[in-house]
C-alpha atoms as a PDB file:
ATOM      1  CA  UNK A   1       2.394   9.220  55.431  1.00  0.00           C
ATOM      2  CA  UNK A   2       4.085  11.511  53.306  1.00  0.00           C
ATOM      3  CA  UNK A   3       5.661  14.677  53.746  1.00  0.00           C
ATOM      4  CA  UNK A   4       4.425  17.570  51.662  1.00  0.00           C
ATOM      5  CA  UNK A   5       6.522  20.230  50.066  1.00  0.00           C
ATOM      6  CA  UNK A   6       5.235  23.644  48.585  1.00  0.00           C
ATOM      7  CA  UNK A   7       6.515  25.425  45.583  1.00  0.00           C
ATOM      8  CA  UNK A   8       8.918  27.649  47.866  1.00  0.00           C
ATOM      9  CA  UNK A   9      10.072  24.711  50.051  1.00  0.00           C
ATOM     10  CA  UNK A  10      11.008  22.522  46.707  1.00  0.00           C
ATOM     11  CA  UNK A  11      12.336  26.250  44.491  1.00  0.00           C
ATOM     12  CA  UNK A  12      15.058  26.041  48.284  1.00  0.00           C
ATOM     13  CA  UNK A  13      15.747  22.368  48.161  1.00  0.00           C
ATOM     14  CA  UNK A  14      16.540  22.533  44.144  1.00  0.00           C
ATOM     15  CA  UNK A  15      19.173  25.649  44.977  1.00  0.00           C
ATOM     16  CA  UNK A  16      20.682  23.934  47.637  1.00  0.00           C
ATOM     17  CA  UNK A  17      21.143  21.165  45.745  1.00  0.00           C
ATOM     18  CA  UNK A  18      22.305  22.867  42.841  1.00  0.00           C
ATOM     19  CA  UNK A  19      24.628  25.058  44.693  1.00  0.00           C
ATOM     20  CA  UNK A  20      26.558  21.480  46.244  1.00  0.00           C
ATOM     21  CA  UNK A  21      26.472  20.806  42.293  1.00  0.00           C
ATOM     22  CA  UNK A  22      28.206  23.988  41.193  1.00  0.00           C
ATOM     23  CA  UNK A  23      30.899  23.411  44.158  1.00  0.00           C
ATOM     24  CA  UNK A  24      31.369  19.900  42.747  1.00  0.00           C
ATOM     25  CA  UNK A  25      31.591  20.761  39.284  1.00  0.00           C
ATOM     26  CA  UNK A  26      34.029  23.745  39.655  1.00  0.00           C
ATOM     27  CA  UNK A  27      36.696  21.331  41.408  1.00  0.00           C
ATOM     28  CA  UNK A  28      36.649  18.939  38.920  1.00  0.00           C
ATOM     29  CA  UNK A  29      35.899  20.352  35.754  1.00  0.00           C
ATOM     30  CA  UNK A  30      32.530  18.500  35.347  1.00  0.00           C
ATOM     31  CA  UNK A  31      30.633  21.862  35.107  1.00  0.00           C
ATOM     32  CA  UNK A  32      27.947  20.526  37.655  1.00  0.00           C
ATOM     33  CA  UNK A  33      25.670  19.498  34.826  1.00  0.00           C
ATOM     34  CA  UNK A  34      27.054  15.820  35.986  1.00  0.00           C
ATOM     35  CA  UNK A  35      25.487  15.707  39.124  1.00  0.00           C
ATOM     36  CA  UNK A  36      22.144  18.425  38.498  1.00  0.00           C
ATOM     37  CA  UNK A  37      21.083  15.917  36.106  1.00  0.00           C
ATOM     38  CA  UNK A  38      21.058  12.667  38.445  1.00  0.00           C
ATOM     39  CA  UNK A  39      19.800  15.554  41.229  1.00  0.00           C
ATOM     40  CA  UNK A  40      16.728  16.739  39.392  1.00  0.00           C
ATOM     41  CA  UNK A  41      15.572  12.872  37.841  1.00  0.00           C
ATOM     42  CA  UNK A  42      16.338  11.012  40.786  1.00  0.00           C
ATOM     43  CA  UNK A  43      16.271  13.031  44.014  1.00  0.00           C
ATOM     44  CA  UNK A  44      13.146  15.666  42.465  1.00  0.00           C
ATOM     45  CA  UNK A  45      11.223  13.414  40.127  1.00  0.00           C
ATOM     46  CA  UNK A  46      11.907  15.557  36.992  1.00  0.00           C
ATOM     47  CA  UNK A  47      11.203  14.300  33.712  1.00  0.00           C
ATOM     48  CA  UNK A  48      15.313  13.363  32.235  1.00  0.00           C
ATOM     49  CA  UNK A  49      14.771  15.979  29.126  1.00  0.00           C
ATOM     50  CA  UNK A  50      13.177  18.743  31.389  1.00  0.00           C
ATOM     51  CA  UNK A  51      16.543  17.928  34.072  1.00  0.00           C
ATOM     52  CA  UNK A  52      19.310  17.656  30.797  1.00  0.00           C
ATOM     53  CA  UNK A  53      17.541  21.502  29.743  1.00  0.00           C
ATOM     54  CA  UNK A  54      17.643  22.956  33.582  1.00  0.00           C
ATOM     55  CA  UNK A  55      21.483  21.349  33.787  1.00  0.00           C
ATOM     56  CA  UNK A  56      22.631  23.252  30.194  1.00  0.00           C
ATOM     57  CA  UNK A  57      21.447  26.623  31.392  1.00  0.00           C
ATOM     58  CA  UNK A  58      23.349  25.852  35.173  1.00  0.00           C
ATOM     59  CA  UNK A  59      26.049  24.286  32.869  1.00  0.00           C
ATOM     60  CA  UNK A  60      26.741  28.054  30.828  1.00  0.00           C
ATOM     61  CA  UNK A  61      26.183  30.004  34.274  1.00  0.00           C
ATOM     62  CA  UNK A  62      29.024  27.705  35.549  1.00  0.00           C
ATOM     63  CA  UNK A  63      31.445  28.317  32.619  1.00  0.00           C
ATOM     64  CA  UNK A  64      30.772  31.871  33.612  1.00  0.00           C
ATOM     65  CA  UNK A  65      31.116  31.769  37.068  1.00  0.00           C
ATOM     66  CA  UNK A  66      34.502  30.032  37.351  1.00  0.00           C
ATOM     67  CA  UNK A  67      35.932  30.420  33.816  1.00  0.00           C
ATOM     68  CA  UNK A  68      36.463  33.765  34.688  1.00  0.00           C
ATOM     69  CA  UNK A  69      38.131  33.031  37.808  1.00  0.00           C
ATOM     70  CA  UNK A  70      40.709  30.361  36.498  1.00  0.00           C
ATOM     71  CA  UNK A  71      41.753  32.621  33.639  1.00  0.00           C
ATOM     72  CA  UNK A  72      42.716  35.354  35.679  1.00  0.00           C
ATOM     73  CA  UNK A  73      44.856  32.977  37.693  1.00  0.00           C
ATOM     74  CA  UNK A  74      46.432  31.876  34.835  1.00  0.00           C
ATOM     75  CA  UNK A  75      45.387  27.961  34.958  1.00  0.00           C
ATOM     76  CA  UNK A  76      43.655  27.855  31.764  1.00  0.00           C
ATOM     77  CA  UNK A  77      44.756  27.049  28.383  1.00  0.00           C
ATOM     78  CA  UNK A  78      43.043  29.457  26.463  1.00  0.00           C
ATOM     79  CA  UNK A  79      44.629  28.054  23.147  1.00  0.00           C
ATOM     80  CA  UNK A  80      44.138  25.117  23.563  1.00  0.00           C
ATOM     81  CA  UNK A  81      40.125  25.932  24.537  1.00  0.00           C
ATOM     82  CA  UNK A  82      39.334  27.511  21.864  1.00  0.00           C
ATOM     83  CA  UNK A  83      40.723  25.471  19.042  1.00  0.00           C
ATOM     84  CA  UNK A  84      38.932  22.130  21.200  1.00  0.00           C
ATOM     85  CA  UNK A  85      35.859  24.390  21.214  1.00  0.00           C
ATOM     86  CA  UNK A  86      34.977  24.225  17.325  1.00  0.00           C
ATOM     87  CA  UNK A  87      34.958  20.051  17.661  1.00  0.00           C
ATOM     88  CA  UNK A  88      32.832  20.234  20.783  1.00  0.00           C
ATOM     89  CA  UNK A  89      30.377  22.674  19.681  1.00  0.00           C
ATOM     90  CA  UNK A  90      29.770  20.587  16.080  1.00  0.00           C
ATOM     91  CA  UNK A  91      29.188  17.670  18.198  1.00  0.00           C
ATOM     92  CA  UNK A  92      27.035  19.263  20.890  1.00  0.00           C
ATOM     93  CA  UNK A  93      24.682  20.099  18.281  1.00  0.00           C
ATOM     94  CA  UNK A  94      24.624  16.565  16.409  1.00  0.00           C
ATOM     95  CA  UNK A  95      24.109  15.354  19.964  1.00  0.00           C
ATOM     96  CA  UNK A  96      20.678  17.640  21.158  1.00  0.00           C
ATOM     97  CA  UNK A  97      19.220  16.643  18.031  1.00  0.00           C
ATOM     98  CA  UNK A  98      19.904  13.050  19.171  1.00  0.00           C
ATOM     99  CA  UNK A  99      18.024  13.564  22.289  1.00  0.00           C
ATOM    100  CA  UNK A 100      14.467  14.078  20.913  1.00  0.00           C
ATOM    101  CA  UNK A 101      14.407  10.510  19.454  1.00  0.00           C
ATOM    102  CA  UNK A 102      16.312   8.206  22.362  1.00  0.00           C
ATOM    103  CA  UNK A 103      14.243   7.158  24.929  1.00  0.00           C
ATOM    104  CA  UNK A 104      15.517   8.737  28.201  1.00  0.00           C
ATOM    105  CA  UNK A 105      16.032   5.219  29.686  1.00  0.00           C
ATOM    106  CA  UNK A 106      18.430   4.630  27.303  1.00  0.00           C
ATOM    107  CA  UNK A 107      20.152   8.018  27.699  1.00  0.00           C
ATOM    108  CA  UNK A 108      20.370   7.041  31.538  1.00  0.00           C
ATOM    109  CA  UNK A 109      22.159   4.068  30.630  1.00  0.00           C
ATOM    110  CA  UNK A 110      24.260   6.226  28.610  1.00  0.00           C
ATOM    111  CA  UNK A 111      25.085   8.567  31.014  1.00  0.00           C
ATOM    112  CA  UNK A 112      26.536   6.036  33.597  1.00  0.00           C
ATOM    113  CA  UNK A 113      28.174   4.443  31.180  1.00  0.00           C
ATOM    114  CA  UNK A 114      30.365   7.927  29.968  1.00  0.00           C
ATOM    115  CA  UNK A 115      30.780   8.523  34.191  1.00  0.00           C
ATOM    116  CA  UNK A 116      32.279   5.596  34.465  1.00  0.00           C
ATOM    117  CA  UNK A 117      34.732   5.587  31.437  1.00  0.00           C
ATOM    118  CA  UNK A 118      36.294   9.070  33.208  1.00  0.00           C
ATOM    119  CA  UNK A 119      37.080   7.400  36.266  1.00  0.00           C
ATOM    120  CA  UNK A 120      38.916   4.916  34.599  1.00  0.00           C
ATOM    121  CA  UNK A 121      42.725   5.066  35.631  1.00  0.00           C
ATOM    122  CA  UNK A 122      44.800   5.016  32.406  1.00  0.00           C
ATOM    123  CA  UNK A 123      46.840   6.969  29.991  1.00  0.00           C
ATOM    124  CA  UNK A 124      46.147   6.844  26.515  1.00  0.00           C
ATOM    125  CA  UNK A 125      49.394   6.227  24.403  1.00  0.00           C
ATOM    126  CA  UNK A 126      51.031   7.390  26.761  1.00  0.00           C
ATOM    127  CA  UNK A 127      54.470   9.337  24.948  1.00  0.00           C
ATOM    128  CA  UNK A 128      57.695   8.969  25.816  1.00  0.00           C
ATOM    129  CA  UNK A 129      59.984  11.321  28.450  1.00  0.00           C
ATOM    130  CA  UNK A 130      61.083  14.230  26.755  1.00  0.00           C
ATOM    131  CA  UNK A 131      58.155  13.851  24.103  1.00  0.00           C
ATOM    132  CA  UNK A 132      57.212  17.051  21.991  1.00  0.00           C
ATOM    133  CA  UNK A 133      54.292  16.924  19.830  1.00  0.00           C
ATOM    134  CA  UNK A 134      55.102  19.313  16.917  1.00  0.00           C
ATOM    135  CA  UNK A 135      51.194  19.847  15.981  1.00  0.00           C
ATOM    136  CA  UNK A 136      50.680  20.910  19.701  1.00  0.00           C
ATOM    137  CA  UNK A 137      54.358  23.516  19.576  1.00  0.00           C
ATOM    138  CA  UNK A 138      52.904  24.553  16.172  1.00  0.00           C
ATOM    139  CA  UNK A 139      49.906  25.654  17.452  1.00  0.00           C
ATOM    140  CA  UNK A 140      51.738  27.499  20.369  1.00  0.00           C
ATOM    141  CA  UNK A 141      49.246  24.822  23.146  1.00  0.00           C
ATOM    142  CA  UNK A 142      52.273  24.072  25.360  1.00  0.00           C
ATOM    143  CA  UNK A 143      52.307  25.920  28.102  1.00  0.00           C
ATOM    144  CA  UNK A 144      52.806  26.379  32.254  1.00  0.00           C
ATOM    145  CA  UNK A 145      50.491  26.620  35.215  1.00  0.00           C
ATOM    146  CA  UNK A 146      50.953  28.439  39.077  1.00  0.00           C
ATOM    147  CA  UNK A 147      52.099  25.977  41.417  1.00  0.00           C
ATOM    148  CA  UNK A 148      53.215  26.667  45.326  1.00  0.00           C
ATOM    149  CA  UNK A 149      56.816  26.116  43.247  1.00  0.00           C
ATOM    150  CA  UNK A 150      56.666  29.007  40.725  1.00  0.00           C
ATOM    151  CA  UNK A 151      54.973  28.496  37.522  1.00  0.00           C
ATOM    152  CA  UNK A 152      55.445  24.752  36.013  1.00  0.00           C
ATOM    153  CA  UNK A 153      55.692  23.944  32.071  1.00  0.00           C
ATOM    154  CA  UNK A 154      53.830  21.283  30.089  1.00  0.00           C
ATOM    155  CA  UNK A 155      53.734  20.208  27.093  1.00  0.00           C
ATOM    156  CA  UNK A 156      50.557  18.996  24.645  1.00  0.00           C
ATOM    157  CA  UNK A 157      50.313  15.921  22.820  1.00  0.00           C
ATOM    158  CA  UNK A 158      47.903  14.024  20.683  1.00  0.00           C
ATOM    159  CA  UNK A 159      46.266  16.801  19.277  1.00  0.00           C
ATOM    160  CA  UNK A 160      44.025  14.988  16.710  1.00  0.00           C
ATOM    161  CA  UNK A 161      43.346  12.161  18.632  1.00  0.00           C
ATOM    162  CA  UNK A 162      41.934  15.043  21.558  1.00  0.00           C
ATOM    163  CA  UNK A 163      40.141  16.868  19.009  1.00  0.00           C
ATOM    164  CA  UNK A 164      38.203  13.956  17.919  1.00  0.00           C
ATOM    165  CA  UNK A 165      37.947  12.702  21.544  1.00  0.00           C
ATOM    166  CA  UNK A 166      36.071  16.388  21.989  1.00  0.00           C
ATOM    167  CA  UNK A 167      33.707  15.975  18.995  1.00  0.00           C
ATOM    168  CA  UNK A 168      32.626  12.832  20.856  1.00  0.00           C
ATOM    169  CA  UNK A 169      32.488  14.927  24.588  1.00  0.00           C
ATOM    170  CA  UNK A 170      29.988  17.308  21.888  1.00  0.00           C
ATOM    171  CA  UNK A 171      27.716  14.651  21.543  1.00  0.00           C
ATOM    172  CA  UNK A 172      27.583  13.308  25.122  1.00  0.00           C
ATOM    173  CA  UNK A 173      27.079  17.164  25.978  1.00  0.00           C
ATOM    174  CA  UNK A 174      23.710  17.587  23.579  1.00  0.00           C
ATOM    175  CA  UNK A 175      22.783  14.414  24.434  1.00  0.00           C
ATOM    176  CA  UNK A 176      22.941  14.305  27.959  1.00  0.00           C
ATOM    177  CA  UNK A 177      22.920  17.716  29.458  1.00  0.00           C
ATOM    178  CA  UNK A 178      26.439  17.505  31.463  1.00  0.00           C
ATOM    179  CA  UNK A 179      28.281  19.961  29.525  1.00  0.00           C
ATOM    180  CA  UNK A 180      30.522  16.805  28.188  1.00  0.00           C
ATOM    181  CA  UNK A 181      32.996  18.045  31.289  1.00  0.00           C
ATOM    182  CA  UNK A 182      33.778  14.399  32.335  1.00  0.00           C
ATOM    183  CA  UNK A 183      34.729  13.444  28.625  1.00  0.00           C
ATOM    184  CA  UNK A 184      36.898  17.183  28.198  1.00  0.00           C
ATOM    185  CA  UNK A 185      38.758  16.232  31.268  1.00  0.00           C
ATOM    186  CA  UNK A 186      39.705  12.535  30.345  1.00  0.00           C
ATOM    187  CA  UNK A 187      40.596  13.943  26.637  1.00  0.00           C
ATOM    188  CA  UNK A 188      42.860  16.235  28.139  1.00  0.00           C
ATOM    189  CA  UNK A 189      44.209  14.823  31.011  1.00  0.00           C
ATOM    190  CA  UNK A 190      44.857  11.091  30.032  1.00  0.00           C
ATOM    191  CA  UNK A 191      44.910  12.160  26.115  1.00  0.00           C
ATOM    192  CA  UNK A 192      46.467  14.840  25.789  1.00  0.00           C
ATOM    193  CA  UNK A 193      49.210  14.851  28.925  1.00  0.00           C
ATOM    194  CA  UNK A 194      47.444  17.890  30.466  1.00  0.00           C
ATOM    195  CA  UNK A 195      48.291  18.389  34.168  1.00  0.00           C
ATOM    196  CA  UNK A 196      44.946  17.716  36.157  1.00  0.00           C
ATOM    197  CA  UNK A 197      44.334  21.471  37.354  1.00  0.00           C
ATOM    198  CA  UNK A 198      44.747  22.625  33.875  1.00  0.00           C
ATOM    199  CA  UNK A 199      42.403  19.980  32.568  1.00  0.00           C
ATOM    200  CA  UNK A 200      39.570  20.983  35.249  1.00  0.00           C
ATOM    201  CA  UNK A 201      40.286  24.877  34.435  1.00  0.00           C
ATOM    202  CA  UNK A 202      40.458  24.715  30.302  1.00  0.00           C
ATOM    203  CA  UNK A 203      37.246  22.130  30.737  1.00  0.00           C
ATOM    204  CA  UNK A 204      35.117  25.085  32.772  1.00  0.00           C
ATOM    205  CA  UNK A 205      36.519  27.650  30.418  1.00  0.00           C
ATOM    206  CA  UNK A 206      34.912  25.628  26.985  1.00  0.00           C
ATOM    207  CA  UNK A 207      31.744  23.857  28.911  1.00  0.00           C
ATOM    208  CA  UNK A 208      29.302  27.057  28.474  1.00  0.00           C
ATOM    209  CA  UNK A 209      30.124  27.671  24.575  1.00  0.00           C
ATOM    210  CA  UNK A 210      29.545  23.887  24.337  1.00  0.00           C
ATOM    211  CA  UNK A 211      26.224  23.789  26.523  1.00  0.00           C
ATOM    212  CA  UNK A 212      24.886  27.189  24.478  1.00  0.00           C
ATOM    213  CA  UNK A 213      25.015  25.519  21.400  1.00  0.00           C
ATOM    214  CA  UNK A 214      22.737  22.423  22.911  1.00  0.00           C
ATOM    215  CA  UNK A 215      20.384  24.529  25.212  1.00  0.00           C
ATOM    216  CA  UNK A 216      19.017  26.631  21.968  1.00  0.00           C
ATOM    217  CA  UNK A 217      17.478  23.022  20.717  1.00  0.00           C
ATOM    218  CA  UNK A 218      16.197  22.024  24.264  1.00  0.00           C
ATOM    219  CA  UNK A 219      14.233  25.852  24.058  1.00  0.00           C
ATOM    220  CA  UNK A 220      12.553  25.563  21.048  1.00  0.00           C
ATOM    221  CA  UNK A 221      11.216  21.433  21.867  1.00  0.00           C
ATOM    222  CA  UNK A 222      10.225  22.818  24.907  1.00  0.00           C
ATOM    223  CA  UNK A 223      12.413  21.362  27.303  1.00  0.00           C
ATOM    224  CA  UNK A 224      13.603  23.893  29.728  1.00  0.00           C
ATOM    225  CA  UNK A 225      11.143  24.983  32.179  1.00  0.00           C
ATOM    226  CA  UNK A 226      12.319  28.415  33.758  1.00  0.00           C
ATOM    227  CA  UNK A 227      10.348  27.265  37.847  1.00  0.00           C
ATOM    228  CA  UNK A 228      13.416  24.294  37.270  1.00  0.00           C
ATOM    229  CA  UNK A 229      16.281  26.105  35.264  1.00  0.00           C
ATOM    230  CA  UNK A 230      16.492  29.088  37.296  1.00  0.00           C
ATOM    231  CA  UNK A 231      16.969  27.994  41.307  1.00  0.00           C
ATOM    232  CA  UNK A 232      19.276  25.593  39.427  1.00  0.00           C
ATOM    233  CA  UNK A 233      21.344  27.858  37.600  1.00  0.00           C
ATOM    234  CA  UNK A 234      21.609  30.748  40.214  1.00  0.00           C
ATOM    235  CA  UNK A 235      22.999  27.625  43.066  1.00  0.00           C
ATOM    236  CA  UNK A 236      25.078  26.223  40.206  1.00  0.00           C
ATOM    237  CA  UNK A 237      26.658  29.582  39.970  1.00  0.00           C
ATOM    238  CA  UNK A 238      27.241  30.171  43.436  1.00  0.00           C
ATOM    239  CA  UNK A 239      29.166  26.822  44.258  1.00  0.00           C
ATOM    240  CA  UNK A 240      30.534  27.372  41.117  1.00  0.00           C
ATOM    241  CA  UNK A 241      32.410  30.571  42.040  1.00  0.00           C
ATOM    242  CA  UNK A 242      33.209  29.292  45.812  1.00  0.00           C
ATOM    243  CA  UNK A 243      35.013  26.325  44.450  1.00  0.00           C
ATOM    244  CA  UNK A 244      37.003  28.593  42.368  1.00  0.00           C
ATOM    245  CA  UNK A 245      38.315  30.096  45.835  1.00  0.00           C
ATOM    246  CA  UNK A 246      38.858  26.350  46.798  1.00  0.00           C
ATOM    247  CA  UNK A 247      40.693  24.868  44.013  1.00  0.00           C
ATOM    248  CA  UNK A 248      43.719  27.321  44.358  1.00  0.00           C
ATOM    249  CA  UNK A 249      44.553  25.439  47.166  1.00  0.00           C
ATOM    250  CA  UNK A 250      43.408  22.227  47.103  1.00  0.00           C
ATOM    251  CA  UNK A 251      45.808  18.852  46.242  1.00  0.00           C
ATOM    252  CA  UNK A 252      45.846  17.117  43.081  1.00  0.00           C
ATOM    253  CA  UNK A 253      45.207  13.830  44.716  1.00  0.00           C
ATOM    254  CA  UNK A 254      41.825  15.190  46.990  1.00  0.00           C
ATOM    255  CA  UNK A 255      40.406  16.430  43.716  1.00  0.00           C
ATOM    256  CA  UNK A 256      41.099  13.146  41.704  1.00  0.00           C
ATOM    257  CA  UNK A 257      39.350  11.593  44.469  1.00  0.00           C
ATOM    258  CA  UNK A 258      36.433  13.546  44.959  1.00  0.00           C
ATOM    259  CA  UNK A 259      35.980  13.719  41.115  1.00  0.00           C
ATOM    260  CA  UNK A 260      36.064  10.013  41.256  1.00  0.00           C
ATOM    261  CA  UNK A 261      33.616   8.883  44.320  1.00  0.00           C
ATOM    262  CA  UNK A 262      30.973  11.306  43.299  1.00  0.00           C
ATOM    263  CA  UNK A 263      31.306   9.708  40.036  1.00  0.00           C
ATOM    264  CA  UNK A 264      31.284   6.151  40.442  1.00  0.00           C
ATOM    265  CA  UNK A 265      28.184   6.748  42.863  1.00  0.00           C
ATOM    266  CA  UNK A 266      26.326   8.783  40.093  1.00  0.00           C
ATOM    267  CA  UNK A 267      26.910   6.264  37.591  1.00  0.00           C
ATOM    268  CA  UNK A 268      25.464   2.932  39.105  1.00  0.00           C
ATOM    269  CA  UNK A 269      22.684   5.572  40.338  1.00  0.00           C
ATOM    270  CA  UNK A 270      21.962   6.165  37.033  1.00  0.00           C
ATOM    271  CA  UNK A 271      22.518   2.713  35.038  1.00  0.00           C
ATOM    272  CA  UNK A 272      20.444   1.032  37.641  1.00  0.00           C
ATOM    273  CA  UNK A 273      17.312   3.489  37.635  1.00  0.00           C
ATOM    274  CA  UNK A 274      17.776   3.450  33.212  1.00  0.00           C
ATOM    275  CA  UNK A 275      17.955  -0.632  33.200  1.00  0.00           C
ATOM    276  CA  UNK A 276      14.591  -0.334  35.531  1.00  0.00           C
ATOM    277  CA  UNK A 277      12.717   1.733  33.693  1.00  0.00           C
ATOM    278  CA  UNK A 278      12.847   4.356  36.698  1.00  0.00           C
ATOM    279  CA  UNK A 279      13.463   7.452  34.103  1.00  0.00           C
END
């Protein structure tokens, strides 16, 4: 027999939910939109388009909520942000026009398959000690973070091949409704010799420009349903801003391996219910 839920009941399980999300998301730069998405289709029965519209709004509420916080502690790389943003957004709105003519199977299949490519554990071409890219000191990207230590320097490199890499994490964002925060974070951190923290940080602070110029599409198909975008996007925001308390503190090594469990899980989750027909 099976267990009924009302409108109220199912408006508190989608916040909780969403709130875990936001927590998630703000620790490892994935903007929560990585987990709403496989939340709302698999755990709520959403249709995928109706969950990749609710996960855009949570998505820009995120960027708000810890964005904010990281910039003020001096993690981000605003710079570097904002000249990343202009490939992102271009992409992100190639991408939602993408998503009105792929079958959401597919996109499921999609999905997993860009979760698991950020979990991988390589460097791309990775330089040599004492490296300096001159595009990245031209542009004034390198830069230092807080650490228990006193602040540390690091220095940018690869700039074109992480601007292209973003155009691409554009796409995946329009496309899939995650805010491309896995993609930003493997551009920057394995591409672009970001340290980890400043990859998370910089990824919240560009996710909500990025996700804004998707969601606008989404609205005017039809796509976001305010009963399912707003208990999502108010428990995105609070996790969001509680792991922004959390990451201060937190080791390098516990947030590689949170980002990458909740990952791999998500992914076969995902490829499995897409290859079924599940979506």
């Amino acid at each position: 027999m099976g267990v009924t839920v009302n409108i109220a009941e199912m408006t508190g399980l989608i916040f909780g939910g969403a709130m875990i999300a936001g927590l998630i998301g703000s620790l490892t730069g994935l903007g929560g939109g990585v987990v709403i998405v496989p939340l709302l289709t698999l755990g709520f029965g959403a249709d995928i388009r109706y969950a990749i519209g609710a996960s855009l709004i949570s998505v820009i509420a995120t960027s708000s909520g810890a964005a904010s916080a990281y910039v003020k502690e001096g993690y981000s790389n605003i710079r570097a942000g904002m000249f990343l943003e202009v490939a992102t957004t271009l992409g992100a709105t190639f991408g939602a026009f993408l998503t009105i003519l792929v079958r959401p199977d597919i996109i499921a299949i999609i999905f997993g398959g860009v979760l698991l490519l950020s979990i991988i554990p390589i460097k791309v071409l990775q330089p040599a000690p004492g490296y300096i890219d001159p595009l990245a000191q031209k542009l004034k990207f390198d830069s230092s973070y807080p650490t228990p230590e006193g602040p540390r320097e690091y220095h940018v490199r690869h700039v074109p091949l992480g601007a292209a890499l973003m155009a691409l994490a554009g796409v995946l964002s329009g496309l899939l409704g995650i805010g491309s925060g896995a993609a930003k974070v493997l551009a920057m951190d394995r591409a672009m010799a970001f340290p980890f923290k400043v990859s998370t940080t910089t990824s919240n602070f560009m996710i909500g420009v990025t996700a804004a110029a998707s969601a606008g599409i989404y609205l005017r198909h039809g796509f976001i349903d305010p009963g399912l975008a707003m208990p999502t996007m108010l428990g995105v925001l609070i996790g969001s801003m509680l792991g922004t308390r959390v990451l201060v503190h937190a080791p390098t090594r516990l947030l590689r391996w949170i980002f990458g469990v909740v990952i791999f899980f998500l992914a076969i989750e995902m490829m499995y219910n897409g290859f079924t027909g599940r979506l």
